[in-house]
N, C-alpha and C. Protein backbone atom coordinates (compact mmCIF):
# COMPACT_ATOMS: atom_id res chain seq x y z
N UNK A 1 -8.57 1.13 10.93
CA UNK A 1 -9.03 1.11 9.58
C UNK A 1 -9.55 -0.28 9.27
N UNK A 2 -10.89 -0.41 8.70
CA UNK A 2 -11.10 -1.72 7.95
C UNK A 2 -11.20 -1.69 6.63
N UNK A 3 -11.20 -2.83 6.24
CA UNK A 3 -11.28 -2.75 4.80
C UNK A 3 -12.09 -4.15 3.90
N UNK A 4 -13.21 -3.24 3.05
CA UNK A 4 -14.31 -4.04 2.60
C UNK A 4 -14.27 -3.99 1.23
N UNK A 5 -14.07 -5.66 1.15
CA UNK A 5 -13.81 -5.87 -0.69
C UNK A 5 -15.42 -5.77 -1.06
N UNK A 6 -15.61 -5.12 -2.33
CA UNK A 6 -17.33 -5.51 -2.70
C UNK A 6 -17.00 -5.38 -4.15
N UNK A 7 -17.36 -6.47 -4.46
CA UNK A 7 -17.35 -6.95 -5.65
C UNK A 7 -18.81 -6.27 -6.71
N UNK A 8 -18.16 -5.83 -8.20
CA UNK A 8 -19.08 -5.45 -8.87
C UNK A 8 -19.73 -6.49 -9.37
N UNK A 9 -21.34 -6.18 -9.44
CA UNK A 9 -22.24 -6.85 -10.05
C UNK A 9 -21.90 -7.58 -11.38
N UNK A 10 -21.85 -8.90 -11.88
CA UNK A 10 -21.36 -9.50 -13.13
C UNK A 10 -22.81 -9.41 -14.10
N UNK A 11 -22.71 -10.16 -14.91
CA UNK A 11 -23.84 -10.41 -15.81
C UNK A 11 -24.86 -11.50 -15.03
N UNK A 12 -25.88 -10.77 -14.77
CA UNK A 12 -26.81 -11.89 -14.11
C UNK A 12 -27.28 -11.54 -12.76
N UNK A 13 -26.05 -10.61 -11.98
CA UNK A 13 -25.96 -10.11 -10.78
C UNK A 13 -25.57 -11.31 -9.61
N UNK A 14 -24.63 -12.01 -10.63
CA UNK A 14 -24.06 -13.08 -9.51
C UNK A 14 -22.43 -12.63 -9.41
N UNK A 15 -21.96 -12.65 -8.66
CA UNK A 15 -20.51 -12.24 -8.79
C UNK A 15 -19.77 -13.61 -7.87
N UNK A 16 -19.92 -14.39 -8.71
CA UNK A 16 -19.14 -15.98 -7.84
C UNK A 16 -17.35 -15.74 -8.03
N UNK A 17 -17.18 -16.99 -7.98
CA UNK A 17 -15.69 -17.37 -7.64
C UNK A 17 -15.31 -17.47 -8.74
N UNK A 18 -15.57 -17.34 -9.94
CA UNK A 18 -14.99 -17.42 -11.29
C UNK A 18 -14.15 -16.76 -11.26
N UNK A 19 -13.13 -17.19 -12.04
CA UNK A 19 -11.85 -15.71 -12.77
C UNK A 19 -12.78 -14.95 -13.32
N UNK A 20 -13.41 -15.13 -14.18
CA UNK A 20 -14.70 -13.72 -15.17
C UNK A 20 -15.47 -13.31 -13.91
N UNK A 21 -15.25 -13.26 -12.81
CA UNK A 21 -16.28 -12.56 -11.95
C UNK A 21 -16.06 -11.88 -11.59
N UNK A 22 -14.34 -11.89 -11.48
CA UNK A 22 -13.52 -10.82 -10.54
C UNK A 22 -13.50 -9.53 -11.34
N UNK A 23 -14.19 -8.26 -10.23
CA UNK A 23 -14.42 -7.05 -10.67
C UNK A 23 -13.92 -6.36 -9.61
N UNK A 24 -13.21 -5.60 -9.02
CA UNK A 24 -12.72 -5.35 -7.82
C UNK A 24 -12.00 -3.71 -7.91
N UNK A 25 -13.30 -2.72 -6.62
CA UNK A 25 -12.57 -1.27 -6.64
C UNK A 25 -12.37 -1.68 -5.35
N UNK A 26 -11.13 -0.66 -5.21
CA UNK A 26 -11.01 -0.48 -4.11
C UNK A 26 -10.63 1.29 -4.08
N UNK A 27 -10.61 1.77 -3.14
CA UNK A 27 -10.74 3.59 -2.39
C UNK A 27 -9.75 3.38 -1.35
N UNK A 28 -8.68 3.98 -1.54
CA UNK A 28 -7.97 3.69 -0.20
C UNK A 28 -6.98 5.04 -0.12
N UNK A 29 -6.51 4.97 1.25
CA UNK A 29 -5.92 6.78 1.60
C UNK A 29 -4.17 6.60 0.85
N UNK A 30 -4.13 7.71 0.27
CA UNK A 30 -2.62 7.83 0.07
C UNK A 30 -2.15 7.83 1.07
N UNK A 31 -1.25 6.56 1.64
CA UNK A 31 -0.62 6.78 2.89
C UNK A 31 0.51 5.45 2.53
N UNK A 32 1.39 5.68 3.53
CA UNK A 32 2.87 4.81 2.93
C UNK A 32 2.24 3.14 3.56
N UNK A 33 1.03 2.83 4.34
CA UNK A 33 0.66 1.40 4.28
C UNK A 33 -0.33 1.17 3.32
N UNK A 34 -0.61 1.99 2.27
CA UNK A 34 -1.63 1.74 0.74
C UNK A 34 -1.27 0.49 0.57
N UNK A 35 0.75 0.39 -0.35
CA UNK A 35 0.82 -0.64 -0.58
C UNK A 35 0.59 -2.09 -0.53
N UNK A 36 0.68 -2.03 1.06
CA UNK A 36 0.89 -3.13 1.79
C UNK A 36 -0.31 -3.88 1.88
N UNK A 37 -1.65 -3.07 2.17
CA UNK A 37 -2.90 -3.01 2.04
C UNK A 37 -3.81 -3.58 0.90
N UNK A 38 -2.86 -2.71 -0.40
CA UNK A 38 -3.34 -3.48 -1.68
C UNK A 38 -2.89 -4.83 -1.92
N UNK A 39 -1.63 -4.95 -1.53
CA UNK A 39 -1.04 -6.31 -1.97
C UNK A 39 -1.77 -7.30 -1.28
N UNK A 40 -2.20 -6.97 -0.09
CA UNK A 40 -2.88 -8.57 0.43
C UNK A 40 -4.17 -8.67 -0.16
N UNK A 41 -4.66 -7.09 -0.36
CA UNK A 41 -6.18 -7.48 -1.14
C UNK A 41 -6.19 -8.41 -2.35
N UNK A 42 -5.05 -8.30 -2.90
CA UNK A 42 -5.05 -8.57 -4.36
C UNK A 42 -4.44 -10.26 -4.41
N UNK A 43 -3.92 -10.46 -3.15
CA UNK A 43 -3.86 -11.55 -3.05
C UNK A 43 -4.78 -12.76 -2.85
N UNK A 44 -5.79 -11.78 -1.55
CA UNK A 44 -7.15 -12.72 -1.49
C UNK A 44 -7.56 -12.95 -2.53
N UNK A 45 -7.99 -11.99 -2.85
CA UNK A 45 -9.10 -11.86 -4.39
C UNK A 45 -8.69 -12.88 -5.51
N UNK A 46 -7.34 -13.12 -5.76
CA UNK A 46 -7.17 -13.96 -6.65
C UNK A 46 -7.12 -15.81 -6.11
N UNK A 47 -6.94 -15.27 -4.78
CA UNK A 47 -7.37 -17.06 -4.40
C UNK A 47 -8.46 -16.97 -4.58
N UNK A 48 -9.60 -16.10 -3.88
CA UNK A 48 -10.59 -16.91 -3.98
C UNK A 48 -11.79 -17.00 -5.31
N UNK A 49 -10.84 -16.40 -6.44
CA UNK A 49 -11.33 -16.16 -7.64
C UNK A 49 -10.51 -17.66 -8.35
N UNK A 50 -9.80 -18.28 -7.51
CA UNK A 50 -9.04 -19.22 -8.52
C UNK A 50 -7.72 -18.94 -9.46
N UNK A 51 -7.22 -17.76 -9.11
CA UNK A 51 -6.19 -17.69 -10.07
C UNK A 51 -4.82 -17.31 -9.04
N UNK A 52 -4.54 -18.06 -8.43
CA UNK A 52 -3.33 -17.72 -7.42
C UNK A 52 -1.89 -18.23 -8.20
N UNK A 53 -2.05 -18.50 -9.09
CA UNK A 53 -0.78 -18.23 -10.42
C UNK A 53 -0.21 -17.32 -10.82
N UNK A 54 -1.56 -15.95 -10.75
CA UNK A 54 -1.00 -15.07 -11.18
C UNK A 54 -0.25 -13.97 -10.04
N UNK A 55 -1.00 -14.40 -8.61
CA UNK A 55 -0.52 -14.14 -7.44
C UNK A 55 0.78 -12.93 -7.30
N UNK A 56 1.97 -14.10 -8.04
CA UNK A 56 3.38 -12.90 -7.16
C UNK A 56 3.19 -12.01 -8.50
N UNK A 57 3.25 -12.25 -9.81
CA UNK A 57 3.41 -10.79 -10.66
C UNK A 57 2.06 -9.63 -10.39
N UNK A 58 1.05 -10.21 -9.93
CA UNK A 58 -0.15 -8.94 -9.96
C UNK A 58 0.53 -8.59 -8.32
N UNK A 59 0.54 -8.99 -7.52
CA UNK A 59 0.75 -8.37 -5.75
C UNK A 59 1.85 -7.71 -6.86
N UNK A 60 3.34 -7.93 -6.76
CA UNK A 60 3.88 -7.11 -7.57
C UNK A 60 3.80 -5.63 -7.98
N UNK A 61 2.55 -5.88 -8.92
CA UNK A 61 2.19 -4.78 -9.74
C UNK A 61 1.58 -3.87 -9.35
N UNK A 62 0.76 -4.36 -8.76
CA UNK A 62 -0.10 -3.57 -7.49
C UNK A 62 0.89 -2.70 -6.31
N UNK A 63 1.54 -3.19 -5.57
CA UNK A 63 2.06 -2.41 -4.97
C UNK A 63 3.47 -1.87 -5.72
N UNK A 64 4.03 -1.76 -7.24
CA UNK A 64 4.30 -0.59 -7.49
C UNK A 64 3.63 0.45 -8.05
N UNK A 65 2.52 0.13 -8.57
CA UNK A 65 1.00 1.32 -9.24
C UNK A 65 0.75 2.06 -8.03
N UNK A 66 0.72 1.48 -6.38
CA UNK A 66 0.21 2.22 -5.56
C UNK A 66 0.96 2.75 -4.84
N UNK A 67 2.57 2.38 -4.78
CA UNK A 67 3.65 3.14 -4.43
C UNK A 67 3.81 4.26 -4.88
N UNK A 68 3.29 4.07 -6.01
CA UNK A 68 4.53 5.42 -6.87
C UNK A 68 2.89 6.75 -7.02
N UNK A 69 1.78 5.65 -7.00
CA UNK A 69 0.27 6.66 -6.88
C UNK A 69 0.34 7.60 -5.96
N UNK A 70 0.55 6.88 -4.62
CA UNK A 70 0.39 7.66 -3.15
C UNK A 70 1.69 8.68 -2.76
N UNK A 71 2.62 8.02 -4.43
CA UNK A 71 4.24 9.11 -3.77
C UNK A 71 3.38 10.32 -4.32
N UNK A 72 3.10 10.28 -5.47
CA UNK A 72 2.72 11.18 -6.37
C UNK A 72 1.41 12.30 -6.27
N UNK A 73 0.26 11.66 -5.77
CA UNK A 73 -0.87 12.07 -5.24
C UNK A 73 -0.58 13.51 -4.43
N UNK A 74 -1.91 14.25 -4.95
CA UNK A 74 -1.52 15.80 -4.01
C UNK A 74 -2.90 15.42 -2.89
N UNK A 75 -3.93 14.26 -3.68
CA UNK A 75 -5.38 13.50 -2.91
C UNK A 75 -4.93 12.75 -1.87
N UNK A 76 -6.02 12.98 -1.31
CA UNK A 76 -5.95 12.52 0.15
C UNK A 76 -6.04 10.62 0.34
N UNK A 77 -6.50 10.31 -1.37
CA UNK A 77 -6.91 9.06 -2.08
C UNK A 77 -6.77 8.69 -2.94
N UNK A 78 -6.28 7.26 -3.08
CA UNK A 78 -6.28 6.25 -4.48
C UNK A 78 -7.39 5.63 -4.89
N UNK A 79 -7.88 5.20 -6.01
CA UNK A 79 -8.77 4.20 -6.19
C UNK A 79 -7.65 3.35 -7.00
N UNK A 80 -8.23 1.99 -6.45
CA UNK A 80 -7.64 0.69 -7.09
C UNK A 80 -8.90 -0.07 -7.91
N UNK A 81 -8.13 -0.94 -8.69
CA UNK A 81 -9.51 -1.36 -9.90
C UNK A 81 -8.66 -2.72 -10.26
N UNK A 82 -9.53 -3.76 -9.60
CA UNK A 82 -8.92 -5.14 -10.54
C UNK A 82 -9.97 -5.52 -11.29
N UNK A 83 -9.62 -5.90 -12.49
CA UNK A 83 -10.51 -6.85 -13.10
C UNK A 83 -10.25 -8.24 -13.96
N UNK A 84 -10.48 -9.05 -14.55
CA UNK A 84 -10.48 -10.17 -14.92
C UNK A 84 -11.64 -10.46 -15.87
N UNK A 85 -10.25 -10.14 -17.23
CA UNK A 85 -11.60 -10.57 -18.56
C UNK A 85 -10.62 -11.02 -19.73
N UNK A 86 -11.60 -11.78 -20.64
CA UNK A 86 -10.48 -12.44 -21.68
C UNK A 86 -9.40 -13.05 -21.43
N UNK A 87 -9.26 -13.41 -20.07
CA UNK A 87 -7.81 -14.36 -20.59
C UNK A 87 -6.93 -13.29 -19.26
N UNK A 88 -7.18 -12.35 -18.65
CA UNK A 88 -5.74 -11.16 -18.50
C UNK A 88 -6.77 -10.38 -17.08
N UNK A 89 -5.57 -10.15 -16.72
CA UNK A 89 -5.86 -9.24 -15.12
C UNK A 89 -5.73 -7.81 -15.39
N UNK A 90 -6.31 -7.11 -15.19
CA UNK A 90 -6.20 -5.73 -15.70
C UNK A 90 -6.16 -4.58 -14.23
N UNK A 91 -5.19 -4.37 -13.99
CA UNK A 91 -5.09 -3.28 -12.97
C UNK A 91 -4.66 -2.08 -13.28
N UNK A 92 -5.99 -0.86 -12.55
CA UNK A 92 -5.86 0.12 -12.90
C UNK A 92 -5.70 1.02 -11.72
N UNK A 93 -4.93 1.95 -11.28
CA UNK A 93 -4.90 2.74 -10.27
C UNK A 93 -5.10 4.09 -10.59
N UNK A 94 -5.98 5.10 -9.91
CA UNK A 94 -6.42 6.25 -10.78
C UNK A 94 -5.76 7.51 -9.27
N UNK A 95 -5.31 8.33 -9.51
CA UNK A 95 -4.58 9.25 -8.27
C UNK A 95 -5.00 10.47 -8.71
N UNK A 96 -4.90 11.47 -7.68
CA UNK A 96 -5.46 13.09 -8.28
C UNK A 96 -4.17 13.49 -8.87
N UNK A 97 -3.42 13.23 -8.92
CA UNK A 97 -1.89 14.05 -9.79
C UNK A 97 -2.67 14.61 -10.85
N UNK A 98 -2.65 15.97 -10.87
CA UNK A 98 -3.12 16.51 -12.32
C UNK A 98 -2.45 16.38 -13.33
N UNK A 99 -3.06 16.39 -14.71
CA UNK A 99 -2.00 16.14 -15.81
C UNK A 99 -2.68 17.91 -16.22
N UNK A 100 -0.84 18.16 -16.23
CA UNK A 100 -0.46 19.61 -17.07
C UNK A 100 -1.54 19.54 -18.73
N UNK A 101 -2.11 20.57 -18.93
CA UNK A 101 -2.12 21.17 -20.36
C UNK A 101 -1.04 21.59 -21.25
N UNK A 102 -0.09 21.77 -20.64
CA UNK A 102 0.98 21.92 -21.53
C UNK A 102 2.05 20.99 -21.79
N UNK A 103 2.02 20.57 -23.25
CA UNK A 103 2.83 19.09 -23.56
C UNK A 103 4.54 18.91 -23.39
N UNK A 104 5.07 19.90 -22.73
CA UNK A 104 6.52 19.59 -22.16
C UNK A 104 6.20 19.14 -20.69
N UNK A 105 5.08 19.83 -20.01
CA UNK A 105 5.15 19.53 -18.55
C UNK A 105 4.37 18.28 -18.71
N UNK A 106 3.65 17.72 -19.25
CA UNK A 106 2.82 16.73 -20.00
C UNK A 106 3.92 15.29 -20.12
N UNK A 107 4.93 15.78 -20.47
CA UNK A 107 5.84 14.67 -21.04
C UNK A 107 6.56 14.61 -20.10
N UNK A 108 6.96 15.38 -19.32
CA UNK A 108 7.95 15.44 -18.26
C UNK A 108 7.37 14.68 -17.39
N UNK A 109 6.25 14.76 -16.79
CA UNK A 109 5.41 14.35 -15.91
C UNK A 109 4.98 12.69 -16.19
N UNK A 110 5.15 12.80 -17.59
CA UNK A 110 4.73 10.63 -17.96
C UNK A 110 6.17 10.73 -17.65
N UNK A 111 7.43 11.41 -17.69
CA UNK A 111 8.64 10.42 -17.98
C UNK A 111 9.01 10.17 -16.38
N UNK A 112 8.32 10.90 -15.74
CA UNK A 112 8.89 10.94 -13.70
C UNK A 112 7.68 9.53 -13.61
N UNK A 113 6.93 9.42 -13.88
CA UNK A 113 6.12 8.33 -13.14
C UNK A 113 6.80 6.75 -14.35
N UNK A 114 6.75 7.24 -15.00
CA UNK A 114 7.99 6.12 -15.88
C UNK A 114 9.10 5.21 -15.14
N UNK A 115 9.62 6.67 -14.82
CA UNK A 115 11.03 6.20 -14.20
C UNK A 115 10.45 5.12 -12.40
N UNK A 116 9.41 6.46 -11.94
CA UNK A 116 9.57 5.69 -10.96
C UNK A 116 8.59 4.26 -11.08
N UNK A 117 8.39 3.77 -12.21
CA UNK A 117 7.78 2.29 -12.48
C UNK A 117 8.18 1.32 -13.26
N UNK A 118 9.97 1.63 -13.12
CA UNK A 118 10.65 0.53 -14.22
C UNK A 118 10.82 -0.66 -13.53
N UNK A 119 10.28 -1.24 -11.87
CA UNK A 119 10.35 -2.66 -12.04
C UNK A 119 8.92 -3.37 -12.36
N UNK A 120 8.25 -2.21 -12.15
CA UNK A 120 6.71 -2.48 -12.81
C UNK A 120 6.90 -2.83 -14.48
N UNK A 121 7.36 -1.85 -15.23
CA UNK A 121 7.79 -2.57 -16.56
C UNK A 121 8.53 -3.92 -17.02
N UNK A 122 9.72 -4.34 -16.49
CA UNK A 122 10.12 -5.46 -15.92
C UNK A 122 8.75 -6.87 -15.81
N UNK A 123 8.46 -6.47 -14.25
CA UNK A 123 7.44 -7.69 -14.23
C UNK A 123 6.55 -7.55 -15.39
N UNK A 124 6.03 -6.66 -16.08
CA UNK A 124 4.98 -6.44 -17.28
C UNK A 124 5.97 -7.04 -18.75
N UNK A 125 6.60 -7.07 -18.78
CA UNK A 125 7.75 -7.44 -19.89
C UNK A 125 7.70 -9.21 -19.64
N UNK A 126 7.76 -9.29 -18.50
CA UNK A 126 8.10 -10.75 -18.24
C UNK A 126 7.06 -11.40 -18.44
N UNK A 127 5.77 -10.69 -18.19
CA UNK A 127 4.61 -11.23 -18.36
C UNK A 127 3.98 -11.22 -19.77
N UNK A 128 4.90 -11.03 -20.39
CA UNK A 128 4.17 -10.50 -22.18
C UNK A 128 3.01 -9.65 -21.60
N UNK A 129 3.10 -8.75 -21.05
CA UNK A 129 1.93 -7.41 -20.59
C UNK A 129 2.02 -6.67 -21.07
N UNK A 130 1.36 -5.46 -21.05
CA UNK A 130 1.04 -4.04 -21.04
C UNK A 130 1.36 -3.02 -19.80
N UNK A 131 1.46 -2.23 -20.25
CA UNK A 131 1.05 -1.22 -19.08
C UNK A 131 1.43 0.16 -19.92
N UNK A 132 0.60 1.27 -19.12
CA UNK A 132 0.77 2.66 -19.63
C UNK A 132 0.72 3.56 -18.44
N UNK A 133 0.60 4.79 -18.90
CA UNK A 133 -0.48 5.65 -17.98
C UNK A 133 -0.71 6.84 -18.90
N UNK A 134 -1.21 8.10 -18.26
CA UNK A 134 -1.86 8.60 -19.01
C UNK A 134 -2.97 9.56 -18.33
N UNK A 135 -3.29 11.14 -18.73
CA UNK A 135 -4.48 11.33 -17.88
C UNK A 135 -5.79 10.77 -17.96
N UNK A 136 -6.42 10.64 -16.62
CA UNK A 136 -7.83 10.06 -16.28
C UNK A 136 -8.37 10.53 -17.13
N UNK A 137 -9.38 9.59 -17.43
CA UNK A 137 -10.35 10.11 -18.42
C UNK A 137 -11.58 10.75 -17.24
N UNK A 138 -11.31 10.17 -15.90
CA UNK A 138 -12.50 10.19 -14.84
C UNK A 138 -13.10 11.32 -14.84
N UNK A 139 -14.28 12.13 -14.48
CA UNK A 139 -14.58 13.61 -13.99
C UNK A 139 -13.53 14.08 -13.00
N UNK A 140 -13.16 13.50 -12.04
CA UNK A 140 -12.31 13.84 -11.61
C UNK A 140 -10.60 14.42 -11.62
N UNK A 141 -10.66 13.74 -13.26
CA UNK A 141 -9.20 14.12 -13.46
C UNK A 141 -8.15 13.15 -12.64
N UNK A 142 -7.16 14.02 -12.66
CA UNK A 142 -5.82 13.08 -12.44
C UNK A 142 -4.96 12.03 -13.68
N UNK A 143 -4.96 11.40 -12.59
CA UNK A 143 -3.52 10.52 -13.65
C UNK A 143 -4.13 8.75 -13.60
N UNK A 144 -4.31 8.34 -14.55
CA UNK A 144 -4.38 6.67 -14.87
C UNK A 144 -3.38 6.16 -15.19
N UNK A 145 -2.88 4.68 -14.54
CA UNK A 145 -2.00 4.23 -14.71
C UNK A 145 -2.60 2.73 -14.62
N UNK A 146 -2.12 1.78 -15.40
CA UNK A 146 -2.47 0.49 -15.34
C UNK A 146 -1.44 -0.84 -16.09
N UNK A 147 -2.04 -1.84 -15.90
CA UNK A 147 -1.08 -2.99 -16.05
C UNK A 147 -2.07 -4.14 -16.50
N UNK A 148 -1.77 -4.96 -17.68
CA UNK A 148 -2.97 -6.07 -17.53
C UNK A 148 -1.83 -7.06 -17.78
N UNK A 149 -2.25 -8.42 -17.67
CA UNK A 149 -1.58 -9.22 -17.38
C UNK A 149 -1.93 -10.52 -17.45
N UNK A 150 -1.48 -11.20 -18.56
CA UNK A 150 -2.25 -12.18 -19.40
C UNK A 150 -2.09 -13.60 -18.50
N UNK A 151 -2.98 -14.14 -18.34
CA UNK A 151 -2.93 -15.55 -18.04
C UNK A 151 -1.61 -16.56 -17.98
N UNK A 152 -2.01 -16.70 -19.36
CA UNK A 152 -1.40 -17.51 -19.75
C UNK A 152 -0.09 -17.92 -19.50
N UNK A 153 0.66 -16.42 -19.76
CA UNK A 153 2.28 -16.23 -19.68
C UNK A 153 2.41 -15.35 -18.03
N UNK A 154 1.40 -14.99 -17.67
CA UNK A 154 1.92 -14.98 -16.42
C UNK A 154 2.13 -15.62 -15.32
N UNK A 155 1.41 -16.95 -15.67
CA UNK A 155 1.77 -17.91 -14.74
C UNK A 155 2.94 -18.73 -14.44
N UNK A 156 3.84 -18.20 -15.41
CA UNK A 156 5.05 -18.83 -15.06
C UNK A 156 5.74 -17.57 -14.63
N UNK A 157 5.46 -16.89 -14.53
CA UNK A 157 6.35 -15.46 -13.83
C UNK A 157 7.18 -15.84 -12.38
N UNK A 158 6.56 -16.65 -11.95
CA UNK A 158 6.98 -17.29 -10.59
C UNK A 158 8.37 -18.33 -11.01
N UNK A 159 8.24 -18.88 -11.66
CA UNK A 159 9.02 -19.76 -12.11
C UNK A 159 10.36 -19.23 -13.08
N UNK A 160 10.29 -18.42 -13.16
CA UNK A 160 11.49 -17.20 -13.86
C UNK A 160 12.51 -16.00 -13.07
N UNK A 161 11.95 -16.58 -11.59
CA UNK A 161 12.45 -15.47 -11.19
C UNK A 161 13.75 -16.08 -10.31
């Protein structure tokens, strides 16, 4: 397997080393080395974007979004999504898990991917973050789940632990 970061086009169609440049999908197989896979991506990407502060809470975050994606997934595939805007890292992982039409299996179904992402909440808590999930809005359907993760206060995440 290889694996090719390609960065989305910025304003201008330069996509440099800035933190505001970093736009980052990634497509990768539900398989139990996803994690492992994402975490180093997400590691490069933020060195060579300049923000290796935010380093251990996004690797972190990333490989529990894609743990619990690839547990969950009935797809043969994840897409991963970093980005970097305003101030905050925004990771989004999108999986085919269908979301039920009916709002008990609906709720049942946010409270199982919940559970299995309470140290993801944790590092997101520590980080004065966010995170949700929720069905895709994609054509494709499935399940969105994400995490953003502010600058500022996440750079001491390292230093708290």
């Amino acid at each position: 397997m290889s694996l090719t970061l390609v960065p989305h086009a910025t304003v201008g169609g330069e996509s440099g080393a800035e933190p505001d440049g970093l736009a980052y999908s990634l497509t990768l197989p539900a398989a139990l080395s996803t994690p492992a896979i994402a975490r180093a991506a997400t590691r490069h990407i933020l060195a060579a974007h300049h923000l290796p502060e935010l380093a251990d809470a996004a690797v972190q975050a990333v490989g529990e979004l894609t743990a619990t994606a690839c547990q969950l997934t009935p797809a043969a595939q994840i897409y991963v999504s970093l980005r970097y805007r305003s101030g905050a890292l925004r990771i989004t992982v999108y999986d085919g898990e269908p979301h039920p039409a009916h709002p008990r299996l609906a709720a049942a179904l946010d409270a199982r991917r919940r559970a299995a992402l309470r140290l993801l909440a944790r590092v997101v808590k520590c980080c004065e973050g966010t995170w949700g999930c929720g069905e895709s809005p994609e054509p494709g359907g499935g399940t969105r789940t994400w995490a953003v993760l502010p600058r500022a206060t996440t750079a001491a995440y390292a230093t708290t632990l």
